[in-house]
PDB file of N, CA and C in Angstrom:
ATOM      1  N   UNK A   1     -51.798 -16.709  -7.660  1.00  0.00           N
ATOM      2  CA  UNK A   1     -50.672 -16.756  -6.763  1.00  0.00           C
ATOM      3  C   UNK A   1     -49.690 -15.650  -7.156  1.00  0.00           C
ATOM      4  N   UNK A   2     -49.220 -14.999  -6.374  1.00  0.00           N
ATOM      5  CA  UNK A   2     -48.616 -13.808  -6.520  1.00  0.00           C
ATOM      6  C   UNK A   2     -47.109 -14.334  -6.478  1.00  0.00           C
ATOM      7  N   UNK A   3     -46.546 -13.360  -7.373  1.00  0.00           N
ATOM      8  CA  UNK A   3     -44.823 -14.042  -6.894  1.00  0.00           C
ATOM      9  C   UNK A   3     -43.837 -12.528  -6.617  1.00  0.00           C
ATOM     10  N   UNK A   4     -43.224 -13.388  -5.402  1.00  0.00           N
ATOM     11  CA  UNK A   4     -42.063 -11.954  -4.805  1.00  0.00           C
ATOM     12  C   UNK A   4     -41.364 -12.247  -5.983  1.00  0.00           C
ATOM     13  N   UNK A   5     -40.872 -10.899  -5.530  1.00  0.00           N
ATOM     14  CA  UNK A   5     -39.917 -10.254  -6.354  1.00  0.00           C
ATOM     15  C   UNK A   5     -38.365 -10.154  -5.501  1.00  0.00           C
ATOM     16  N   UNK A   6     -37.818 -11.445  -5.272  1.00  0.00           N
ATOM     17  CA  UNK A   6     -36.792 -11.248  -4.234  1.00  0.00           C
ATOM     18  C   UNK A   6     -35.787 -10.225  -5.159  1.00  0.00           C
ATOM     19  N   UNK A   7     -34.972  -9.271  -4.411  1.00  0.00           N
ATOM     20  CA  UNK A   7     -34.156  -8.082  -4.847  1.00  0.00           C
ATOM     21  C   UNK A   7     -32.340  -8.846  -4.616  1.00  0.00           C
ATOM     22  N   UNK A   8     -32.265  -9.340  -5.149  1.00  0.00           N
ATOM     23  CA  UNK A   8     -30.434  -9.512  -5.151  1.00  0.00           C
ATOM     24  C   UNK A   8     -29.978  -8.482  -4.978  1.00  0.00           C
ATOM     25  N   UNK A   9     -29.021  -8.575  -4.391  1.00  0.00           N
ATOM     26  CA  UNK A   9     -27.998  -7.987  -4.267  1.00  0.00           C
ATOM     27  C   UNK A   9     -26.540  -8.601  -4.607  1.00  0.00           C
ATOM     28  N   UNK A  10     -25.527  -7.557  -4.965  1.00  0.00           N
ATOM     29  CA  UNK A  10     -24.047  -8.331  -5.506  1.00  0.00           C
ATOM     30  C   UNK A  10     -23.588  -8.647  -4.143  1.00  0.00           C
ATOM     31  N   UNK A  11     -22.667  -9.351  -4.573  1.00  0.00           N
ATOM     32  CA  UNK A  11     -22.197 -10.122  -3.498  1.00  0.00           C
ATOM     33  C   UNK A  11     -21.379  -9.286  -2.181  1.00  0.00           C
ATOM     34  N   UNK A  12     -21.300  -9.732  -1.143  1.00  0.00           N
ATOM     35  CA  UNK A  12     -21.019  -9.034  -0.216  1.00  0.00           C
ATOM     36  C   UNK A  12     -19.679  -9.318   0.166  1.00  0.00           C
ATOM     37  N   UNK A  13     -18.618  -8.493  -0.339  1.00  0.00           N
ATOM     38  CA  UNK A  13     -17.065  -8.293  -0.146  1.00  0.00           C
ATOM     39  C   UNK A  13     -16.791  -7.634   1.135  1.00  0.00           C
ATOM     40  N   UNK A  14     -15.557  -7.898   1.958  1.00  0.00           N
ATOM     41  CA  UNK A  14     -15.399  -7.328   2.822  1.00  0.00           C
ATOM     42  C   UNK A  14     -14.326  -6.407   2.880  1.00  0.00           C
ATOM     43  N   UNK A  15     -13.969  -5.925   1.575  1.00  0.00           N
ATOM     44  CA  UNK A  15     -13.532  -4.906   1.171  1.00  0.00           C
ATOM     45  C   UNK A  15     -14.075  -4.312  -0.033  1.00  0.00           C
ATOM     46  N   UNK A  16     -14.329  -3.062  -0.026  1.00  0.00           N
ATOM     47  CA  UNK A  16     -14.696  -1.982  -1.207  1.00  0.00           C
ATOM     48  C   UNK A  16     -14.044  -1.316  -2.388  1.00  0.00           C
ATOM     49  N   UNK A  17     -14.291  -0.859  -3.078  1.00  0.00           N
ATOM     50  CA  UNK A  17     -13.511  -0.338  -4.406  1.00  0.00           C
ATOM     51  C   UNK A  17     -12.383   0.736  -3.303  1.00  0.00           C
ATOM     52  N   UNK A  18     -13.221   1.363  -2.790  1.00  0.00           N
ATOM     53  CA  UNK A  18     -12.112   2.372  -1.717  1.00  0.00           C
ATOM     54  C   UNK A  18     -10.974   1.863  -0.997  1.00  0.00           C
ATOM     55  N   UNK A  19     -10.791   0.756  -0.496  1.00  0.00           N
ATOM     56  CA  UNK A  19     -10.038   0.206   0.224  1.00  0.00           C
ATOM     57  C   UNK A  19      -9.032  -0.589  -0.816  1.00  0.00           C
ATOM     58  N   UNK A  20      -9.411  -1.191  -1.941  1.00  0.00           N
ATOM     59  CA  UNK A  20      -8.771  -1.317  -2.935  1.00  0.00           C
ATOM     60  C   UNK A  20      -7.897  -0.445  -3.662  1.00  0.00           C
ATOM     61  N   UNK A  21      -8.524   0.490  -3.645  1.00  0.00           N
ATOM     62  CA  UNK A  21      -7.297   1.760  -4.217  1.00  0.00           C
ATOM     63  C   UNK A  21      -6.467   2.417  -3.329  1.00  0.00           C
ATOM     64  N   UNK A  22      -6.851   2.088  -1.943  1.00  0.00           N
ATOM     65  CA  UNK A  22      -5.633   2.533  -0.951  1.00  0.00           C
ATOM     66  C   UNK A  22      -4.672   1.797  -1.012  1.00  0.00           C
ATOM     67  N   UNK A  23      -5.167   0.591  -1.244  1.00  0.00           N
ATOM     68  CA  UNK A  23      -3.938  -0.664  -0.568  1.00  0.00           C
ATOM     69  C   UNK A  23      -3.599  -0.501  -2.192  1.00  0.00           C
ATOM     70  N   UNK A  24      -3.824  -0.227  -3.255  1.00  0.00           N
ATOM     71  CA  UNK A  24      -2.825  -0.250  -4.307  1.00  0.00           C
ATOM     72  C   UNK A  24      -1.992   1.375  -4.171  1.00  0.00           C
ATOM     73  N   UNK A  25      -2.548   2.657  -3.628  1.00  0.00           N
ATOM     74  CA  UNK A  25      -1.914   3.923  -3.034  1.00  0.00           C
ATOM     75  C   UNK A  25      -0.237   3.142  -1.747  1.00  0.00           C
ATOM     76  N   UNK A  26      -1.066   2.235  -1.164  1.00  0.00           N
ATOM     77  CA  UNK A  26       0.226   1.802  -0.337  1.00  0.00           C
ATOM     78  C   UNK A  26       1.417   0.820  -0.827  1.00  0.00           C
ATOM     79  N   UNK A  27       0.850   0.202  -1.292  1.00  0.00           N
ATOM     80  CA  UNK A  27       1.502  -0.666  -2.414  1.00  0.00           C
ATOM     81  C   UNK A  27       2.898   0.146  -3.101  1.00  0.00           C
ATOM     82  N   UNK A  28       2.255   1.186  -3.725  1.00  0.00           N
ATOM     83  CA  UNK A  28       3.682   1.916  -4.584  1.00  0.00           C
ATOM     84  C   UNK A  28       4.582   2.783  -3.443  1.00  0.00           C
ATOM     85  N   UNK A  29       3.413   2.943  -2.768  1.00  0.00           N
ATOM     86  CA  UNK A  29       4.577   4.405  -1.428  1.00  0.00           C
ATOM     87  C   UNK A  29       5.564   2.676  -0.963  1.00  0.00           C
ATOM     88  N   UNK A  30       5.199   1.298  -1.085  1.00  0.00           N
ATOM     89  CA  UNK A  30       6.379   0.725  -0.263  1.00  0.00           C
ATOM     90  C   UNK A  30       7.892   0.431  -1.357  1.00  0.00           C
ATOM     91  N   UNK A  31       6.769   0.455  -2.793  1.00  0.00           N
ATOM     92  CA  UNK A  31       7.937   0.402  -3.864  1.00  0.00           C
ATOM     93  C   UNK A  31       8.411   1.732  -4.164  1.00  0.00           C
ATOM     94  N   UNK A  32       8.199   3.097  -3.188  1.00  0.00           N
ATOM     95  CA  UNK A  32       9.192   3.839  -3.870  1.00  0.00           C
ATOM     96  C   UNK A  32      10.176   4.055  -2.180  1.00  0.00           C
ATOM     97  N   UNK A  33       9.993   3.312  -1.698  1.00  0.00           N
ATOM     98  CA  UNK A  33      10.449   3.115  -0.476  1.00  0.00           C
ATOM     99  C   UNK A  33      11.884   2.158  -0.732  1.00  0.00           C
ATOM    100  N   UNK A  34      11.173   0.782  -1.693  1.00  0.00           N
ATOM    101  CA  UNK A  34      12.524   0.524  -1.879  1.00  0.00           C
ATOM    102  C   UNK A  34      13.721   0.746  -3.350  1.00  0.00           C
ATOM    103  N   UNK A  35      12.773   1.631  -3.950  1.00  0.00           N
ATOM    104  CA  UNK A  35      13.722   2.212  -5.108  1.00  0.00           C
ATOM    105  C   UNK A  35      14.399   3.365  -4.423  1.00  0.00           C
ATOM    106  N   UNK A  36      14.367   4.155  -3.457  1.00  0.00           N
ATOM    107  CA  UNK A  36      15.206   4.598  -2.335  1.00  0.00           C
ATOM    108  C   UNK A  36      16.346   4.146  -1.899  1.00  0.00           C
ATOM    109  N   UNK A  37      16.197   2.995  -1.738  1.00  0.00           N
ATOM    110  CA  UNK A  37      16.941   1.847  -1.339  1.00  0.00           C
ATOM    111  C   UNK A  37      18.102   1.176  -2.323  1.00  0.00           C
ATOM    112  N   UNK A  38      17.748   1.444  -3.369  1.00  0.00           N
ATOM    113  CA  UNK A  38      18.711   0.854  -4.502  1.00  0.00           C
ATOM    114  C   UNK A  38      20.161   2.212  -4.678  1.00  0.00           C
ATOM    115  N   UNK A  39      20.891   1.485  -5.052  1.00  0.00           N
ATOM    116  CA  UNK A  39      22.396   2.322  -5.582  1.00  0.00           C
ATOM    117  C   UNK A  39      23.161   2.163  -4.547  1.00  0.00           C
ATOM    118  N   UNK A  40      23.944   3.051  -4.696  1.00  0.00           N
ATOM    119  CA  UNK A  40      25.488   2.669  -3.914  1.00  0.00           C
ATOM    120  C   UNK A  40      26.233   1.791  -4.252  1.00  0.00           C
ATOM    121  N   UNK A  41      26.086   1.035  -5.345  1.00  0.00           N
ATOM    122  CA  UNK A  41      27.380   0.024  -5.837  1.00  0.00           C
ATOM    123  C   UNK A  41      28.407   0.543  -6.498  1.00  0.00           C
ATOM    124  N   UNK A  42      29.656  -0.369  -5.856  1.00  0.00           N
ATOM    125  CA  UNK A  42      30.826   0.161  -6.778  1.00  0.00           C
ATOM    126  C   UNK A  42      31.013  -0.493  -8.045  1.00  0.00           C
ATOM    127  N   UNK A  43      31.747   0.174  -8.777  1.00  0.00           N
ATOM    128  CA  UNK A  43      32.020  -0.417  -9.990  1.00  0.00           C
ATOM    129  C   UNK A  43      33.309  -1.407  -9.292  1.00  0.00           C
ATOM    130  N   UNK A  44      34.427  -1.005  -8.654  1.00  0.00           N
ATOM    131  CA  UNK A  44      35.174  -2.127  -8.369  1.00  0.00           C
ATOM    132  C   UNK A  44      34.785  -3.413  -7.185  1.00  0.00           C
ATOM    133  N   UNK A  45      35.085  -4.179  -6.968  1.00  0.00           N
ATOM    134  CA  UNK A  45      34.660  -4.891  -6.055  1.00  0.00           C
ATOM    135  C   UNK A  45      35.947  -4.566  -4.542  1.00  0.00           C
ATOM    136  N   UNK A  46      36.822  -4.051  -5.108  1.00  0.00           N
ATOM    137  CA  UNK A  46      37.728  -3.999  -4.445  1.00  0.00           C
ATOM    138  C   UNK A  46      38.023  -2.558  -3.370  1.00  0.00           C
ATOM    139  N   UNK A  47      36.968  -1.584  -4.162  1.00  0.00           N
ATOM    140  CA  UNK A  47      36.566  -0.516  -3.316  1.00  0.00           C
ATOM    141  C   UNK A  47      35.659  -0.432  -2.747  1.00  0.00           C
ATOM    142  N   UNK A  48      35.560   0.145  -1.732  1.00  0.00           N
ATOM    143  CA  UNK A  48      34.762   0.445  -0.848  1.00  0.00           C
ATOM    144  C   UNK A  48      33.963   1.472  -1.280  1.00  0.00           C
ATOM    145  N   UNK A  49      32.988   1.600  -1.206  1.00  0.00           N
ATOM    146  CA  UNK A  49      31.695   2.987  -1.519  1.00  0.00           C
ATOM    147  C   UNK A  49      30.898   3.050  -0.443  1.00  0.00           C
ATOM    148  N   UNK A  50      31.358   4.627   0.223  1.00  0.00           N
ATOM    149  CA  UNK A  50      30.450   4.795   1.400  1.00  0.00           C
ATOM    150  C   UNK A  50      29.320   5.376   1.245  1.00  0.00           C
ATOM    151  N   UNK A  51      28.808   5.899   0.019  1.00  0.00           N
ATOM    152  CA  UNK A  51      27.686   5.853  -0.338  1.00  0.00           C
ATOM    153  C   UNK A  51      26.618   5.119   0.285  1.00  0.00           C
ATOM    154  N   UNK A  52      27.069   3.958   0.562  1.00  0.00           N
ATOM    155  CA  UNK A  52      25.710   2.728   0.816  1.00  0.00           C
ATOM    156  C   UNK A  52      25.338   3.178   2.092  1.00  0.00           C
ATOM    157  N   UNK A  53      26.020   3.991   2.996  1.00  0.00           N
ATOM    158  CA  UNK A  53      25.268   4.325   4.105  1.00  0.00           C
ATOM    159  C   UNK A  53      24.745   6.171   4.156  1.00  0.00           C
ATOM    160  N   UNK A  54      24.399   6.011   3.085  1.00  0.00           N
ATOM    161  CA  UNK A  54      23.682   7.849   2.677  1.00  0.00           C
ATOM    162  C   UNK A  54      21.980   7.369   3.764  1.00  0.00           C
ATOM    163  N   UNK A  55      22.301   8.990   3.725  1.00  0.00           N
ATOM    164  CA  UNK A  55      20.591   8.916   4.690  1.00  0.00           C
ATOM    165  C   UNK A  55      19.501   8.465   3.862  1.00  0.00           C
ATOM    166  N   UNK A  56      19.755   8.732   2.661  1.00  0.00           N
ATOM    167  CA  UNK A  56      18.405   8.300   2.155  1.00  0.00           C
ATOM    168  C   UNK A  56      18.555   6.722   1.881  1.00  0.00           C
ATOM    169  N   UNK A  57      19.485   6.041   1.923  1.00  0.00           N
ATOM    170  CA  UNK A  57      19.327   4.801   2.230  1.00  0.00           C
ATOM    171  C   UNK A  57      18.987   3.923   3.691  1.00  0.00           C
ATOM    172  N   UNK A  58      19.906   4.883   4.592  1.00  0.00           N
ATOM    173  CA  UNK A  58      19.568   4.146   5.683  1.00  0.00           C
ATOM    174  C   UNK A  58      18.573   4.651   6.389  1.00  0.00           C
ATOM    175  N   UNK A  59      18.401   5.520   6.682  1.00  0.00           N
ATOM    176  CA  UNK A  59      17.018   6.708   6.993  1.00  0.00           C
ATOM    177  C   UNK A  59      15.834   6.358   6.533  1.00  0.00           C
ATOM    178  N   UNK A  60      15.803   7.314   5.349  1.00  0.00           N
ATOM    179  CA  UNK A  60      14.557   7.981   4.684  1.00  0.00           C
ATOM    180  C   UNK A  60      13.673   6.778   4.052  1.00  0.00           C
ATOM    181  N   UNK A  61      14.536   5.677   3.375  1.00  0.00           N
ATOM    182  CA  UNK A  61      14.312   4.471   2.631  1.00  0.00           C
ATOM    183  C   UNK A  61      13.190   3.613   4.169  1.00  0.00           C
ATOM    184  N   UNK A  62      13.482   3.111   4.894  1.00  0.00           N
ATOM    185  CA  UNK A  62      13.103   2.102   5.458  1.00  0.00           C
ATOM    186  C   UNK A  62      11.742   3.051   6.533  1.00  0.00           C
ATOM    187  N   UNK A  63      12.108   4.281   6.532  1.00  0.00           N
ATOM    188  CA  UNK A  63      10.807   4.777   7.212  1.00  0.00           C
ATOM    189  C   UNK A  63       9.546   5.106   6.201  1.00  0.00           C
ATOM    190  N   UNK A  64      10.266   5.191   4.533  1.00  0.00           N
ATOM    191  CA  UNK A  64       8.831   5.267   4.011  1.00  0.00           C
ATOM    192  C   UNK A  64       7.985   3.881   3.743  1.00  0.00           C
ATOM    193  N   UNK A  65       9.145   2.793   3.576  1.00  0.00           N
ATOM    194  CA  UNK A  65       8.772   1.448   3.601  1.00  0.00           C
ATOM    195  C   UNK A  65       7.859   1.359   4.645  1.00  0.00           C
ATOM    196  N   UNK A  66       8.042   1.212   6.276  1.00  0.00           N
ATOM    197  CA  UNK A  66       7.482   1.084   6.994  1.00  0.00           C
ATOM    198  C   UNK A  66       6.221   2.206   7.124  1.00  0.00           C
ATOM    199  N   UNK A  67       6.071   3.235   6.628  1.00  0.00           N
ATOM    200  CA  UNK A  67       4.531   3.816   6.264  1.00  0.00           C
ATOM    201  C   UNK A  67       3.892   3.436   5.102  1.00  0.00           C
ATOM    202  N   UNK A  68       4.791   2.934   4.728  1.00  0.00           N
ATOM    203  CA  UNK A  68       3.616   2.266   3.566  1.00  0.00           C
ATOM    204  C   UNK A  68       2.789   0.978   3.879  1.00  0.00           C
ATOM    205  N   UNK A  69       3.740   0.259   4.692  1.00  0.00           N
ATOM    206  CA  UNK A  69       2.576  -1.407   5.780  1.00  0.00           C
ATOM    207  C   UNK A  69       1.692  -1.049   6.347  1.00  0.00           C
ATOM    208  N   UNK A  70       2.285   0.438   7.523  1.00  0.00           N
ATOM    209  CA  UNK A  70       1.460   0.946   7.811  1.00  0.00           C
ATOM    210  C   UNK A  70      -0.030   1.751   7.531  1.00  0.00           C
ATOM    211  N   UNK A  71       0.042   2.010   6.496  1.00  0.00           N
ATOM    212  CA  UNK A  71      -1.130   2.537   5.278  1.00  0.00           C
ATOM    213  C   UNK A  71      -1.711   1.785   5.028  1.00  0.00           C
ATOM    214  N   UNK A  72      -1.166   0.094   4.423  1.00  0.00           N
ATOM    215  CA  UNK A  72      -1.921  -1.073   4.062  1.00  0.00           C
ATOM    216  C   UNK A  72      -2.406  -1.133   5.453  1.00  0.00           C
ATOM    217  N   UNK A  73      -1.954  -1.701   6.052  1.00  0.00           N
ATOM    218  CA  UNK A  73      -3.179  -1.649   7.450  1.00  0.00           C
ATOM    219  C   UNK A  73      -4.053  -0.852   8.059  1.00  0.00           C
ATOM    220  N   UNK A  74      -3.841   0.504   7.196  1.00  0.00           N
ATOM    221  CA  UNK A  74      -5.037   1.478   7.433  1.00  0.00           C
ATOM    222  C   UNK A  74      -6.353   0.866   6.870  1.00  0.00           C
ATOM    223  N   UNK A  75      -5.350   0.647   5.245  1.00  0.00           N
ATOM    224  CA  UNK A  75      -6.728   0.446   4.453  1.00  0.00           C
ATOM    225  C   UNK A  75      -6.839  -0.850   4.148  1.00  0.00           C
ATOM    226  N   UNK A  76      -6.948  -1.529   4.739  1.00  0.00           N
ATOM    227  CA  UNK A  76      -7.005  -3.044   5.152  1.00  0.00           C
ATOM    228  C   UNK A  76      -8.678  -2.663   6.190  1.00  0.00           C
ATOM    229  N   UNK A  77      -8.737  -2.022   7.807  1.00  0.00           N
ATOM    230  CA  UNK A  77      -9.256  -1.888   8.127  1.00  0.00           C
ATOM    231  C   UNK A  77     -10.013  -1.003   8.145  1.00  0.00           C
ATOM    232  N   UNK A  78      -9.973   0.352   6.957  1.00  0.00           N
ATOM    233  CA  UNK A  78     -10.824   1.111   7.142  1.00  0.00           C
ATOM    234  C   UNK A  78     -12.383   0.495   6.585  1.00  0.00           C
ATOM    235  N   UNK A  79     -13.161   0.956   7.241  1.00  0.00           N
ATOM    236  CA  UNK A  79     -14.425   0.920   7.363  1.00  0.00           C
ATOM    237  C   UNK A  79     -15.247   1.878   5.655  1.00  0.00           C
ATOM    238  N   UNK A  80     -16.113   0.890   5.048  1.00  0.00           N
ATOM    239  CA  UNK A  80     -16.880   1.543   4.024  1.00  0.00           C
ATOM    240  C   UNK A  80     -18.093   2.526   4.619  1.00  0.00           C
ATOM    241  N   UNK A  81     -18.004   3.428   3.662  1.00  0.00           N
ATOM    242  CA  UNK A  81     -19.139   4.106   4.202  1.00  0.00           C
ATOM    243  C   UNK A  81     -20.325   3.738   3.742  1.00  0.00           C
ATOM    244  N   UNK A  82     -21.388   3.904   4.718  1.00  0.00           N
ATOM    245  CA  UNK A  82     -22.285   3.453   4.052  1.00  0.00           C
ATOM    246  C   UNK A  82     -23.729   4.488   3.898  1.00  0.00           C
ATOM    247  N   UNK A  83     -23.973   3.570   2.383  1.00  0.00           N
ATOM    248  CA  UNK A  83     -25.140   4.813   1.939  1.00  0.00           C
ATOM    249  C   UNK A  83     -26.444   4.930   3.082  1.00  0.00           C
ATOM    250  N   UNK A  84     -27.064   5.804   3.280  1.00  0.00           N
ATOM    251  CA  UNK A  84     -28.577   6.322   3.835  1.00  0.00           C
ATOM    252  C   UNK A  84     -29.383   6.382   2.522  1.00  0.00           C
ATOM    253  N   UNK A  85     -30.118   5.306   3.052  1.00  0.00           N
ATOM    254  CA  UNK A  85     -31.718   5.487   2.058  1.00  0.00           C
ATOM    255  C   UNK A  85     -32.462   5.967   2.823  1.00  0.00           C
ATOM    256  N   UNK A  86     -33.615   6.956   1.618  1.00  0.00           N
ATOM    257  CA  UNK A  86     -34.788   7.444   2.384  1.00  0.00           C
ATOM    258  C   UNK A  86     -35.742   6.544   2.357  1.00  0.00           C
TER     259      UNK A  86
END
């Protein structure tokens, strides 16, 4: 009696090492999105600091945030490539 040789394979994820390192690539673009976002405090409570509305807070900060979700949802859905056997 002959015996197969069934071939395992690892388990079948529906995400890849590639898509993993994007969404950790998007991950930091949203944390430097909100370290953008930090400063402008006064030392008094009693002054005002118009600082807090600098472009790179109100601007620049919340549009890199929002490309960075956007990125995770790139690589959320991008597609693995897949190998060709001969």
């Amino acid at each position: 009696m002959a015996k197969k040789k069934i071939e395992q394979e690892g388990p079948d994820f529906p995400l890849q090492k590639d898509n993993y390192i994007l969404l950790i690539i998007g991950f930091a673009i949203i944390m430097i999105g909100f370290l953008l976002m930090m400063g402008g405090k006064s030392d008094d409570p009693n002054v005002f600091n118009p600082e807090i509305f600098s472009f790179r807070r109100i601007t620049l900060a919340p549009i890199v945030v929002l490309f960075g979700f956007v990125f995770e949802i790139w690589a959320i859905m991008k597609k693995p490539k897949t190998e060709k056997q001969d």
